[in-house]
PDB file of N, CA and C in Angstrom:
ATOM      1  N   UNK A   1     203.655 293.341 171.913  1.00  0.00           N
ATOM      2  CA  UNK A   1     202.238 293.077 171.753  1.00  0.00           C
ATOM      3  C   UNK A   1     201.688 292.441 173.026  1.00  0.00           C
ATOM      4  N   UNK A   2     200.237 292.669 173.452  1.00  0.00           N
ATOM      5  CA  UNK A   2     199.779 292.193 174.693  1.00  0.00           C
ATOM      6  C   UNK A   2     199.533 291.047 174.842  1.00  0.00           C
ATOM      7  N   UNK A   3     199.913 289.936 175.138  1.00  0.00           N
ATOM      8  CA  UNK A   3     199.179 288.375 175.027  1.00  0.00           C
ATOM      9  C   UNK A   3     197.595 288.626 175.634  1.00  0.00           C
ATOM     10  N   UNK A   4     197.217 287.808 174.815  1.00  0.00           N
ATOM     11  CA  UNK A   4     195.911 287.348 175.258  1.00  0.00           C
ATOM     12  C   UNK A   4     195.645 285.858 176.387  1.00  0.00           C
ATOM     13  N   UNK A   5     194.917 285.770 177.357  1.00  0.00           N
ATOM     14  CA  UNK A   5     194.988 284.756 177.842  1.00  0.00           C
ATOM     15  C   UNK A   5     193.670 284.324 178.195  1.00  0.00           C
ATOM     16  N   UNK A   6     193.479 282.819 178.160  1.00  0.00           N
ATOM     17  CA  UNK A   6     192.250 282.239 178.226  1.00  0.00           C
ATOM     18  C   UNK A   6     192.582 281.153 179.217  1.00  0.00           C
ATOM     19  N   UNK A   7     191.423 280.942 179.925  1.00  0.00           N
ATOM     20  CA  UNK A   7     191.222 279.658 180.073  1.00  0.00           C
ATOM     21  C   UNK A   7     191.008 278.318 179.565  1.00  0.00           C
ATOM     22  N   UNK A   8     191.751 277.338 179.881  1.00  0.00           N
ATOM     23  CA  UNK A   8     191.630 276.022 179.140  1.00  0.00           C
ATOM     24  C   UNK A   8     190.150 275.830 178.608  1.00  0.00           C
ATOM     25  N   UNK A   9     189.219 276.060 179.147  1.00  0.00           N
ATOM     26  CA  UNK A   9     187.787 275.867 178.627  1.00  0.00           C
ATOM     27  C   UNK A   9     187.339 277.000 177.580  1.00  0.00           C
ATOM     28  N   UNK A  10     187.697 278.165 177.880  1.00  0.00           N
ATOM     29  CA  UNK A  10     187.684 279.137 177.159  1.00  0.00           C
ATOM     30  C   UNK A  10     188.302 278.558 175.381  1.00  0.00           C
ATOM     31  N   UNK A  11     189.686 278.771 175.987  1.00  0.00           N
ATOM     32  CA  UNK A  11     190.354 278.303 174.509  1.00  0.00           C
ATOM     33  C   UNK A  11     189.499 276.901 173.678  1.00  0.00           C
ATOM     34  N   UNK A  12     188.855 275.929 174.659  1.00  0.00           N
ATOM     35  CA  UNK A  12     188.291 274.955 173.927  1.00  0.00           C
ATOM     36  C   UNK A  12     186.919 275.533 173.384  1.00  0.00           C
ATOM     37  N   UNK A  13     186.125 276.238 173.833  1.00  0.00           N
ATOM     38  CA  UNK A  13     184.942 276.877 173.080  1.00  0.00           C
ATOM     39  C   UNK A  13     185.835 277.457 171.895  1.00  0.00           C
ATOM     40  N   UNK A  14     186.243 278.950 172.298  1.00  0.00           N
ATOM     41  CA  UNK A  14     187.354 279.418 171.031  1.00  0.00           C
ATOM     42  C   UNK A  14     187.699 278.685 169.702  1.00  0.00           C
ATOM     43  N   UNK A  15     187.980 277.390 170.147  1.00  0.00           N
ATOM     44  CA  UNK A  15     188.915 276.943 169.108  1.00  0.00           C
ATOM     45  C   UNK A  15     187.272 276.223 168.120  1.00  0.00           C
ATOM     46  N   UNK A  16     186.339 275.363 169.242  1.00  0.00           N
ATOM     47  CA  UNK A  16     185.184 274.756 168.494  1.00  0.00           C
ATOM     48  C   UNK A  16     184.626 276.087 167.657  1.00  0.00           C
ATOM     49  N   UNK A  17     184.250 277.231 167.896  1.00  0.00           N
ATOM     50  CA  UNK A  17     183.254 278.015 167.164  1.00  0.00           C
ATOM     51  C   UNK A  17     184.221 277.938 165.838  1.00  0.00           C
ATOM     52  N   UNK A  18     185.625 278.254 165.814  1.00  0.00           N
ATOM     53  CA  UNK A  18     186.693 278.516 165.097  1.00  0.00           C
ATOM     54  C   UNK A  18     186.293 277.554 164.146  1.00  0.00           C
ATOM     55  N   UNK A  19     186.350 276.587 164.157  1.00  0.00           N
ATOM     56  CA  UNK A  19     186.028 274.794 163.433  1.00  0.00           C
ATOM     57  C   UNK A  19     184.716 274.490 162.762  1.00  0.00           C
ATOM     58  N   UNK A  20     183.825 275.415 163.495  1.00  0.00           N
ATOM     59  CA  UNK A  20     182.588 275.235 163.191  1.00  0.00           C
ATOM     60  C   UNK A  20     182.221 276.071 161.628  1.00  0.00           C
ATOM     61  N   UNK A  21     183.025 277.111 162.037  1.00  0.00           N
ATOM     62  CA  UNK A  21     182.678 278.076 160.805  1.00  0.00           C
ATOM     63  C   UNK A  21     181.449 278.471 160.284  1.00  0.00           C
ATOM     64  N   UNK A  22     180.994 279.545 161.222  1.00  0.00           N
ATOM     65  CA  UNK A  22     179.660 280.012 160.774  1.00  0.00           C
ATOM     66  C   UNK A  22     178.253 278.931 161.675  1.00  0.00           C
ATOM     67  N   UNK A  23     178.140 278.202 161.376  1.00  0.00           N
ATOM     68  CA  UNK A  23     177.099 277.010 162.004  1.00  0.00           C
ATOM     69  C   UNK A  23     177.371 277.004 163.909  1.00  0.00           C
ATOM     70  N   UNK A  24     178.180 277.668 164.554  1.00  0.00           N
ATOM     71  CA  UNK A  24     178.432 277.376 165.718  1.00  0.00           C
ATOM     72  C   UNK A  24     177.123 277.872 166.653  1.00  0.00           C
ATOM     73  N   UNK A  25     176.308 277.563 167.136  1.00  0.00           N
ATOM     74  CA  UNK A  25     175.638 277.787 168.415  1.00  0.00           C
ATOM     75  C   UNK A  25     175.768 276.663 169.396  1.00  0.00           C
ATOM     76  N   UNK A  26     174.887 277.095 170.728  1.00  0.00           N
ATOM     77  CA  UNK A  26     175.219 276.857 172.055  1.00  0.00           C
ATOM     78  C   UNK A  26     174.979 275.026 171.750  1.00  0.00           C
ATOM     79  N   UNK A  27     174.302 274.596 171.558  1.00  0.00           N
ATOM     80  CA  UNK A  27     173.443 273.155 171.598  1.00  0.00           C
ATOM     81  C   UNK A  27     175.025 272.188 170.597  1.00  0.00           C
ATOM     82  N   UNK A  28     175.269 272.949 169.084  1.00  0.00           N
ATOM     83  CA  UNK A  28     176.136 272.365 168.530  1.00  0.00           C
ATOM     84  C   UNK A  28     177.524 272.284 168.954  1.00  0.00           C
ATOM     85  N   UNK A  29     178.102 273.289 169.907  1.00  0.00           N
ATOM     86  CA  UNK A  29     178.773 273.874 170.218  1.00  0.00           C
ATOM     87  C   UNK A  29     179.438 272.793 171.646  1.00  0.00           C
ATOM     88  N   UNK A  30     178.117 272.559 172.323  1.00  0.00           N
ATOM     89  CA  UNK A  30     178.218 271.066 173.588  1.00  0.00           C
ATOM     90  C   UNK A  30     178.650 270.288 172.464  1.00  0.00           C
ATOM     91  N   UNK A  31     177.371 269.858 171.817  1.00  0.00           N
ATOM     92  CA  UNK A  31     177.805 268.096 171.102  1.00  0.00           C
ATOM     93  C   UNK A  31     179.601 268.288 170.575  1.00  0.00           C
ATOM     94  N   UNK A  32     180.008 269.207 169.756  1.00  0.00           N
ATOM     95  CA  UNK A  32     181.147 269.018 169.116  1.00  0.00           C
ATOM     96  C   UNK A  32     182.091 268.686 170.714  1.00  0.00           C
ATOM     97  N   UNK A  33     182.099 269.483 171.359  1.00  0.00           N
ATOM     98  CA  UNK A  33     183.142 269.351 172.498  1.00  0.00           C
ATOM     99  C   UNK A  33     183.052 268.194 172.901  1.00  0.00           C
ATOM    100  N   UNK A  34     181.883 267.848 173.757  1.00  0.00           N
ATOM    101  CA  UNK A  34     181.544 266.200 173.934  1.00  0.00           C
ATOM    102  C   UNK A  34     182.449 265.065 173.032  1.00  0.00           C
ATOM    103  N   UNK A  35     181.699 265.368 171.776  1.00  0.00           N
ATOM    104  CA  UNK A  35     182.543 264.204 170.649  1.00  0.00           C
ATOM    105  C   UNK A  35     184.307 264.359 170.316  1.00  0.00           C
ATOM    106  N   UNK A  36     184.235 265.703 170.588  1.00  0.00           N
ATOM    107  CA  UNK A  36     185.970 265.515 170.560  1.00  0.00           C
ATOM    108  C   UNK A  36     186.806 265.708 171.625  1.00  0.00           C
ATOM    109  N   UNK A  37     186.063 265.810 172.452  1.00  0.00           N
ATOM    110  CA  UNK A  37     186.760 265.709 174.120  1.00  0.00           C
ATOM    111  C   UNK A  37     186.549 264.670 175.091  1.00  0.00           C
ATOM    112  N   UNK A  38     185.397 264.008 174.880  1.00  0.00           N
ATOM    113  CA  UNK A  38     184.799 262.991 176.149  1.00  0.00           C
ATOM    114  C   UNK A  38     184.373 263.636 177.161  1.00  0.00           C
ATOM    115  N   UNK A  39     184.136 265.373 177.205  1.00  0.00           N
ATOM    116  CA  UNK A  39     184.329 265.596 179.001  1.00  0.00           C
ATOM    117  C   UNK A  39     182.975 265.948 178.560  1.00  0.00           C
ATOM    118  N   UNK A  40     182.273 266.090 179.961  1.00  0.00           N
ATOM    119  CA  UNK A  40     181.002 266.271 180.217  1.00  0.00           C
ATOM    120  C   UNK A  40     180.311 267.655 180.555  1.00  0.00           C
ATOM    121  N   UNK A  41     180.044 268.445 179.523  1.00  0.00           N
ATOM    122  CA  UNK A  41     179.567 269.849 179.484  1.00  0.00           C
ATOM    123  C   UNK A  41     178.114 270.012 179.274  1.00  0.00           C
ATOM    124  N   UNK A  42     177.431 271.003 179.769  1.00  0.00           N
ATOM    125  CA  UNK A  42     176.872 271.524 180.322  1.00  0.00           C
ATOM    126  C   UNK A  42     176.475 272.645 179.275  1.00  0.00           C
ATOM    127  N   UNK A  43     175.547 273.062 178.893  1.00  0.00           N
ATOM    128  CA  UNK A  43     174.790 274.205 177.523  1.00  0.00           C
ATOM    129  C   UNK A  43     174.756 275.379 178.723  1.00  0.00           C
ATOM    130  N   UNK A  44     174.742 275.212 179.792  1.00  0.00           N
ATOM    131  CA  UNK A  44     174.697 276.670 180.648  1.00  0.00           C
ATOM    132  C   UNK A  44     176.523 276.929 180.575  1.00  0.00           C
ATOM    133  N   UNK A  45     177.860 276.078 180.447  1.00  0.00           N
ATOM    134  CA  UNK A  45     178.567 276.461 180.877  1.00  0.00           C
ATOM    135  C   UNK A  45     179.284 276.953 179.662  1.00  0.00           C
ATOM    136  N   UNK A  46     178.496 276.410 178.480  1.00  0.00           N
ATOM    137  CA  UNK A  46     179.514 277.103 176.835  1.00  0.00           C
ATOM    138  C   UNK A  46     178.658 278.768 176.858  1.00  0.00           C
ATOM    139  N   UNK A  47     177.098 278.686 177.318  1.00  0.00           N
ATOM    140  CA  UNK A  47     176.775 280.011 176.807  1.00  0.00           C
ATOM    141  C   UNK A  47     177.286 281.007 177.758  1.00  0.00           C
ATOM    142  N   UNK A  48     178.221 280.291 179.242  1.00  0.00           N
ATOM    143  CA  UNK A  48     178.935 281.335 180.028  1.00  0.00           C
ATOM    144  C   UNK A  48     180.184 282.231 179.298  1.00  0.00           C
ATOM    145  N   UNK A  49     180.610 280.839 179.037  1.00  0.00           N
ATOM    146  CA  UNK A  49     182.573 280.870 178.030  1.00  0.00           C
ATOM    147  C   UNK A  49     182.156 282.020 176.462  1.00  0.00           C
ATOM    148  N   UNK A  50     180.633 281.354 176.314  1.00  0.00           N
ATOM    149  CA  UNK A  50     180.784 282.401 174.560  1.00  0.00           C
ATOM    150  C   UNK A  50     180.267 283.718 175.188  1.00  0.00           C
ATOM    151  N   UNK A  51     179.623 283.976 176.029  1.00  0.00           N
ATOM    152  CA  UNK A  51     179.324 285.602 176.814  1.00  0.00           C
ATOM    153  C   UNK A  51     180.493 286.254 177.391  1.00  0.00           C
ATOM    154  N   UNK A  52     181.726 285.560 177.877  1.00  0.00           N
ATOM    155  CA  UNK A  52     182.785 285.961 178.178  1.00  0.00           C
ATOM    156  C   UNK A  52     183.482 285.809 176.973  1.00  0.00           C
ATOM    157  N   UNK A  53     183.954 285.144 175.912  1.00  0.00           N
ATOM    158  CA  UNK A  53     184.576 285.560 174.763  1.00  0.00           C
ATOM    159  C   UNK A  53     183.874 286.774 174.212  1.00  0.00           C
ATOM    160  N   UNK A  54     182.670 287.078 174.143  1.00  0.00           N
ATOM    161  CA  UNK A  54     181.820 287.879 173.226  1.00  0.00           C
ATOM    162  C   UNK A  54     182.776 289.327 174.291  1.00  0.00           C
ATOM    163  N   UNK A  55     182.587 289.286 175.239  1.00  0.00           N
ATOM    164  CA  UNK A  55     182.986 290.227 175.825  1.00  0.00           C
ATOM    165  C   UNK A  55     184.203 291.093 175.791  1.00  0.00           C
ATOM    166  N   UNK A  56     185.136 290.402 175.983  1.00  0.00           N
ATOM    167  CA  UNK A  56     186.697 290.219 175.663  1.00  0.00           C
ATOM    168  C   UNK A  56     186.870 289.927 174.054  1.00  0.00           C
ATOM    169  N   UNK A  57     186.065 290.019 172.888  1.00  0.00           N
ATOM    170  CA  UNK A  57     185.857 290.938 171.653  1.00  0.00           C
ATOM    171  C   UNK A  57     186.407 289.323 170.789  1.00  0.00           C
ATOM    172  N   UNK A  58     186.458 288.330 171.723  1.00  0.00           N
ATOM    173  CA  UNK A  58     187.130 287.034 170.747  1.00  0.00           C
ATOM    174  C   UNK A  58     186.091 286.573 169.805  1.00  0.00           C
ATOM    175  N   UNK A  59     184.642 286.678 169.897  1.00  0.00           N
ATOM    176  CA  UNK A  59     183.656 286.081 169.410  1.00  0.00           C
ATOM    177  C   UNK A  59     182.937 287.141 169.259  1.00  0.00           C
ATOM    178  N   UNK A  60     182.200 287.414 167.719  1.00  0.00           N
ATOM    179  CA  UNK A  60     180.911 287.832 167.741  1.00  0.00           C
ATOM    180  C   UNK A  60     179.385 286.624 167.469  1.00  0.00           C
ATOM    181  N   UNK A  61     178.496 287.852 167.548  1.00  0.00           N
ATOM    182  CA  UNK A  61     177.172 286.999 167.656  1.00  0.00           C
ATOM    183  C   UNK A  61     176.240 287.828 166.522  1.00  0.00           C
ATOM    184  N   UNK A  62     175.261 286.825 165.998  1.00  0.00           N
ATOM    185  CA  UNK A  62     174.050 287.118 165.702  1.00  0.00           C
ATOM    186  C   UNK A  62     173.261 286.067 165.499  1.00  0.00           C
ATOM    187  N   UNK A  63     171.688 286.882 165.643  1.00  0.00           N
ATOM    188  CA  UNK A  63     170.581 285.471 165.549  1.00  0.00           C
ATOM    189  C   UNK A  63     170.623 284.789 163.868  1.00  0.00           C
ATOM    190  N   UNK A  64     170.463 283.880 163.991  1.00  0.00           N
ATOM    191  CA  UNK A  64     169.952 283.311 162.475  1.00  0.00           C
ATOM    192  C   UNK A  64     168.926 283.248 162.629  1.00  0.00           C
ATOM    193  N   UNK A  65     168.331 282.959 161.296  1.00  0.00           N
ATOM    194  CA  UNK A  65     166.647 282.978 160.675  1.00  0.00           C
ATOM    195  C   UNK A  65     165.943 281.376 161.262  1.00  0.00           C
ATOM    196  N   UNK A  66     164.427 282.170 161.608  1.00  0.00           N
ATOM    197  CA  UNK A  66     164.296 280.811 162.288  1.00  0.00           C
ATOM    198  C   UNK A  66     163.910 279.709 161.583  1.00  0.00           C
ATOM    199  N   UNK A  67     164.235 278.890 162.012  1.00  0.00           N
ATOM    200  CA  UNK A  67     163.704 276.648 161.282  1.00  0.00           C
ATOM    201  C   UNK A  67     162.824 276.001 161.965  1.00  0.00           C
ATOM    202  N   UNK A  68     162.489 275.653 161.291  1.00  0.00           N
ATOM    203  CA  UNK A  68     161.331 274.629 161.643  1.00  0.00           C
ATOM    204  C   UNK A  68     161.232 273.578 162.901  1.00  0.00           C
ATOM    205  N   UNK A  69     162.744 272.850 162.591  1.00  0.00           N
ATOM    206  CA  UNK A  69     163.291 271.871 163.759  1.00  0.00           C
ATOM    207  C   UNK A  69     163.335 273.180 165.037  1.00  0.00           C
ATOM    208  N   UNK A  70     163.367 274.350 165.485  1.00  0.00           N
ATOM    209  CA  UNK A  70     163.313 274.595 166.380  1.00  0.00           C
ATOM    210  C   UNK A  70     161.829 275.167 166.573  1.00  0.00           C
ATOM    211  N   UNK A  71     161.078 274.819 166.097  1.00  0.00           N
ATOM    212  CA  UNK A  71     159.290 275.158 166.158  1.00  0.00           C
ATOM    213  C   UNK A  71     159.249 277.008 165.716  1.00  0.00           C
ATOM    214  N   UNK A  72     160.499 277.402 164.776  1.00  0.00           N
ATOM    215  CA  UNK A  72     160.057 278.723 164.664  1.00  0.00           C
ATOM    216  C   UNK A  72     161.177 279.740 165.077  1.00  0.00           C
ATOM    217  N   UNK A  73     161.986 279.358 166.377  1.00  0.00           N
ATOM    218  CA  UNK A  73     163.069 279.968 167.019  1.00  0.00           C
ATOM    219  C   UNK A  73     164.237 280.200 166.072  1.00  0.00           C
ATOM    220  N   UNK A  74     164.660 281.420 167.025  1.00  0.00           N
ATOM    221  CA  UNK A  74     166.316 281.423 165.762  1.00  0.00           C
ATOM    222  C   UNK A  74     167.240 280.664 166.821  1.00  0.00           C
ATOM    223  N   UNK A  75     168.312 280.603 165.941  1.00  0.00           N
ATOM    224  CA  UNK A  75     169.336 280.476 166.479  1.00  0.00           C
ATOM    225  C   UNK A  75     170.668 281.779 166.836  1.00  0.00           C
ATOM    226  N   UNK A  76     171.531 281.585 168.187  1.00  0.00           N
ATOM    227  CA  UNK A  76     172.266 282.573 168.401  1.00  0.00           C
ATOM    228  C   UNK A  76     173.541 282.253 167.439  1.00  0.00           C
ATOM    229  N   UNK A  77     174.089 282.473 166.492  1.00  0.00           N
ATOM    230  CA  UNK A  77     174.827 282.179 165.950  1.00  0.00           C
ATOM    231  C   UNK A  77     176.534 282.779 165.820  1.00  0.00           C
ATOM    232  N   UNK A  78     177.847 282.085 166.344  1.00  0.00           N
ATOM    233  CA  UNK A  78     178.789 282.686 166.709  1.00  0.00           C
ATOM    234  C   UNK A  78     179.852 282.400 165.826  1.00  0.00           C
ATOM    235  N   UNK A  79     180.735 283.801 165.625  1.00  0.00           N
ATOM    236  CA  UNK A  79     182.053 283.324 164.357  1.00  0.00           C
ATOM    237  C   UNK A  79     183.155 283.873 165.165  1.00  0.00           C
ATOM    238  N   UNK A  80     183.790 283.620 165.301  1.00  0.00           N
ATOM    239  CA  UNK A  80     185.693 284.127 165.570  1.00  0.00           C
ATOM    240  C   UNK A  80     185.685 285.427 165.102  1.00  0.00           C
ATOM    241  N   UNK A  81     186.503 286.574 166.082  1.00  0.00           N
ATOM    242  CA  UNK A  81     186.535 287.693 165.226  1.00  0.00           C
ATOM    243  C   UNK A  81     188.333 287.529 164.470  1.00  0.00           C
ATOM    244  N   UNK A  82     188.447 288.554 163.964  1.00  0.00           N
ATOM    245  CA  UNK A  82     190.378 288.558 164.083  1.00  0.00           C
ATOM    246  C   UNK A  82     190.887 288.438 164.966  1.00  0.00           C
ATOM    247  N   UNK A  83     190.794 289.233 166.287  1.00  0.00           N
ATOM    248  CA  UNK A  83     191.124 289.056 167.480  1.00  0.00           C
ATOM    249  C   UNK A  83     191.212 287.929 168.006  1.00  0.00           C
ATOM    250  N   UNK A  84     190.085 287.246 167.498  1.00  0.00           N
ATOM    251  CA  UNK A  84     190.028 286.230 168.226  1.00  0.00           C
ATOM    252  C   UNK A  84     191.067 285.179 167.667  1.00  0.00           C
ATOM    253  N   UNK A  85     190.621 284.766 166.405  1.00  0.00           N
ATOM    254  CA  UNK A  85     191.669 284.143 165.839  1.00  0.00           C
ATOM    255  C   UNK A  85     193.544 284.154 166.106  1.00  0.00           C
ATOM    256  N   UNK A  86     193.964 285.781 166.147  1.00  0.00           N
ATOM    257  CA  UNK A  86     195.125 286.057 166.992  1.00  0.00           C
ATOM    258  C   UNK A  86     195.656 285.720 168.009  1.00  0.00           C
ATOM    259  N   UNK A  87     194.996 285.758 169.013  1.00  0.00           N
ATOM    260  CA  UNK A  87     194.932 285.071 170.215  1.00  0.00           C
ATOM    261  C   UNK A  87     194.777 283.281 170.007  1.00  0.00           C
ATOM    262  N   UNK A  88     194.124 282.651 169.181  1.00  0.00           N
ATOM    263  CA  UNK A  88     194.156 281.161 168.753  1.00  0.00           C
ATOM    264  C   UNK A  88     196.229 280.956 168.357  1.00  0.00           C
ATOM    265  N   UNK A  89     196.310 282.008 167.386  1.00  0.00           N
ATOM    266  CA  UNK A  89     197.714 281.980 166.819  1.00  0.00           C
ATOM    267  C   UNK A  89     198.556 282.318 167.935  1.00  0.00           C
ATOM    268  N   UNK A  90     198.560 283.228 168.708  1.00  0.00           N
ATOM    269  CA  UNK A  90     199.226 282.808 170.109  1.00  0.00           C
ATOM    270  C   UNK A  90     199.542 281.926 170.802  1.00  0.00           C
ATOM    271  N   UNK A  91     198.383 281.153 171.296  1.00  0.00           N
ATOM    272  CA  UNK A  91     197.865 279.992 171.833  1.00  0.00           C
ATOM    273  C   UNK A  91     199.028 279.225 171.192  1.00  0.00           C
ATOM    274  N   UNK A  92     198.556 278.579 169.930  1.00  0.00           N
ATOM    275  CA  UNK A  92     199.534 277.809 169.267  1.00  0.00           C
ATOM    276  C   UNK A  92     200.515 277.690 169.784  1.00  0.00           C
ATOM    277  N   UNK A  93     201.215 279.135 169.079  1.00  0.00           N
ATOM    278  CA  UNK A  93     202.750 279.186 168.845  1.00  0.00           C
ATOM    279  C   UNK A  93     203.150 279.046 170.096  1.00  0.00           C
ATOM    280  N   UNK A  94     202.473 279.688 171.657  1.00  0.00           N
ATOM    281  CA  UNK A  94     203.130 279.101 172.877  1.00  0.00           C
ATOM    282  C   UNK A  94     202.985 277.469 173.090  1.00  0.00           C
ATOM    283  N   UNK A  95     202.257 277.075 172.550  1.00  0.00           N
ATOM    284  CA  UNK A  95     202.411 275.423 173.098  1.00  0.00           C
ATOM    285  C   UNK A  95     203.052 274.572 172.070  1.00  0.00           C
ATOM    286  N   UNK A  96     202.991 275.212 170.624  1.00  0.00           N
ATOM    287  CA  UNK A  96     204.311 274.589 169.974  1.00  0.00           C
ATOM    288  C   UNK A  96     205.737 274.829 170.428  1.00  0.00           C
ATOM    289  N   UNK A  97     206.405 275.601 170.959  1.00  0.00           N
ATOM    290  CA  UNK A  97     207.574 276.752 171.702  1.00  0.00           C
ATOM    291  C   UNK A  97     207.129 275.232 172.894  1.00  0.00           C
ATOM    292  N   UNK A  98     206.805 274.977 173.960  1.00  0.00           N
ATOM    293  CA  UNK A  98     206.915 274.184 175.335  1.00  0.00           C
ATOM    294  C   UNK A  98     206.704 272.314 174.256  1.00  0.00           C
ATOM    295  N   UNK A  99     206.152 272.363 173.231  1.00  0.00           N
ATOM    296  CA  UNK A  99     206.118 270.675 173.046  1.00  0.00           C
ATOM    297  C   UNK A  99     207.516 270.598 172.140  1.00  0.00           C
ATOM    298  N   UNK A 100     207.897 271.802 171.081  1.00  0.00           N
ATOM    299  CA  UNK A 100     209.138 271.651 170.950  1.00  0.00           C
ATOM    300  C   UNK A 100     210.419 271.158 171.528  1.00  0.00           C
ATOM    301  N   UNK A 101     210.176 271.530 172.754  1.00  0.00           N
ATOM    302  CA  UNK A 101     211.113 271.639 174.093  1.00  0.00           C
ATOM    303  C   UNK A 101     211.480 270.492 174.470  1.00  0.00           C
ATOM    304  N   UNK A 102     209.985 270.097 174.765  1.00  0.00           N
ATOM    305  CA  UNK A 102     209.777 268.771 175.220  1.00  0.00           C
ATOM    306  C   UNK A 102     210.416 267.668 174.111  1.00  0.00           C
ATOM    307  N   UNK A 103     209.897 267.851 172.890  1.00  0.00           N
ATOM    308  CA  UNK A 103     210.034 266.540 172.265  1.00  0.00           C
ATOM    309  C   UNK A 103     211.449 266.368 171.725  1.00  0.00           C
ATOM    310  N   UNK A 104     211.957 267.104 171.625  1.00  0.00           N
ATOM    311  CA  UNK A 104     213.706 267.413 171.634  1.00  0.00           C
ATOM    312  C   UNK A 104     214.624 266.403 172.093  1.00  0.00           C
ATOM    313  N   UNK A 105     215.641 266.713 171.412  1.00  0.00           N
ATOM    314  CA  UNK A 105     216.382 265.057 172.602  1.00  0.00           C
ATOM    315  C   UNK A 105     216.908 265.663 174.082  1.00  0.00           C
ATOM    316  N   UNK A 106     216.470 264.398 174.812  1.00  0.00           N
ATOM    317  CA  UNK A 106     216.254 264.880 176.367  1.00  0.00           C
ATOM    318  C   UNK A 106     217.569 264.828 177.066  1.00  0.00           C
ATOM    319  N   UNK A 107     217.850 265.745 177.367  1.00  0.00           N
ATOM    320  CA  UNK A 107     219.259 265.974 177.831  1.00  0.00           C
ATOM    321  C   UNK A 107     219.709 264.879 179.170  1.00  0.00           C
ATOM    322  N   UNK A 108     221.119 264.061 179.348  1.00  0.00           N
ATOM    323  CA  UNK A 108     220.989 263.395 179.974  1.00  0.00           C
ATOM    324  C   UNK A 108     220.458 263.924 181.679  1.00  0.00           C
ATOM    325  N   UNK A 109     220.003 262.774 182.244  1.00  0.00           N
ATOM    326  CA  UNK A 109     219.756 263.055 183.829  1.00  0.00           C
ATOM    327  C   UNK A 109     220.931 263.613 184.826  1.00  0.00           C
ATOM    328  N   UNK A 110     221.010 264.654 185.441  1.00  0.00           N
ATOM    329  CA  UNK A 110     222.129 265.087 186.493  1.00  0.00           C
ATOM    330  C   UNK A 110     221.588 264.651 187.945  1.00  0.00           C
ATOM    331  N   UNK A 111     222.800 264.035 188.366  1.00  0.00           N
ATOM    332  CA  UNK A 111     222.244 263.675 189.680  1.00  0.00           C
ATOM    333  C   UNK A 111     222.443 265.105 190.657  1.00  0.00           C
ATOM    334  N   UNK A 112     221.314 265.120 191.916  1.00  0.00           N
ATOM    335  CA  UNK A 112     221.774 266.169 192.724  1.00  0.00           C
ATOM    336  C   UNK A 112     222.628 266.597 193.639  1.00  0.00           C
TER     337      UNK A 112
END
C-alpha cells in the first residue's frame, strides 16, 4: 500500500478538522490549534494546509447555511474523507512503531 505523507502542520490541521467533526472551518480551526498547541497560527496558513489537504483528497468541503453572527455569510465547512482518516491511521501506527522503540527498556550504553 502507498504511504501517505504530510507535513507536521498538515497532519496538525488533519487531525483538528478530524476532532472537530463536522463544525471545522478556517477561524475555528486557528482557535482549536492555538488552544491545544500554544503555537502561533495564522487563518491564511490553515486555509493554505486545508486547500492542500482538499487537494490530495484528505479533506472535503462545503459551504454551510448562513448565521447571523457572521452578518449573513456562510461558512466553508470541512470533514475528513476515508482517505483521509487512513492516512491519520498511518500516521499513528508509524509513531506508535518509533515511541514503542523508544519507551522499551534501553539497551545498555556501548562504548566506541
Amino acid at each position: 500500500m502507498k504511504r501517505s505523507y504530510l507535513g507536521e502542520f498538515e497532519e496538525i490541521v488533519l487531525l483538528t478538522v478530524a476532532v472537530m467533526e463536522g463544525q471545522a472551518y478556517g477561524v475555528a480551526i486557528t482557535h482549536e490549534i492555538i488552544e491545544q498547541t500554544g503555537r502561533a497560527v495564522r487563518l491564511n496558513q490553515i486555509h493554505a494546509a486545508l486547500d492542500r489537504l482538499e487537494d490530495k483528497g484528505m479533506v472535503k468541503s462545503e459551504m454551510g447555511e448562513p448565521t447571523a453572527e457572521r452578518g449573513g455569510r456562510r461558512k466553508r465547512l470541512f470533514t475528513v474523507t476515508a482517505y483521509g482518516r487512513r492516512t491519520l491511521q498511518e500516521i499513528q501506527e508509524v509513531r506508535v512503531s518509533f515511541w514503542d522503540r523508544l519507551l522499551s527498556p534501553l539497551k545498555p550504553a556501548t562504548s566506541l
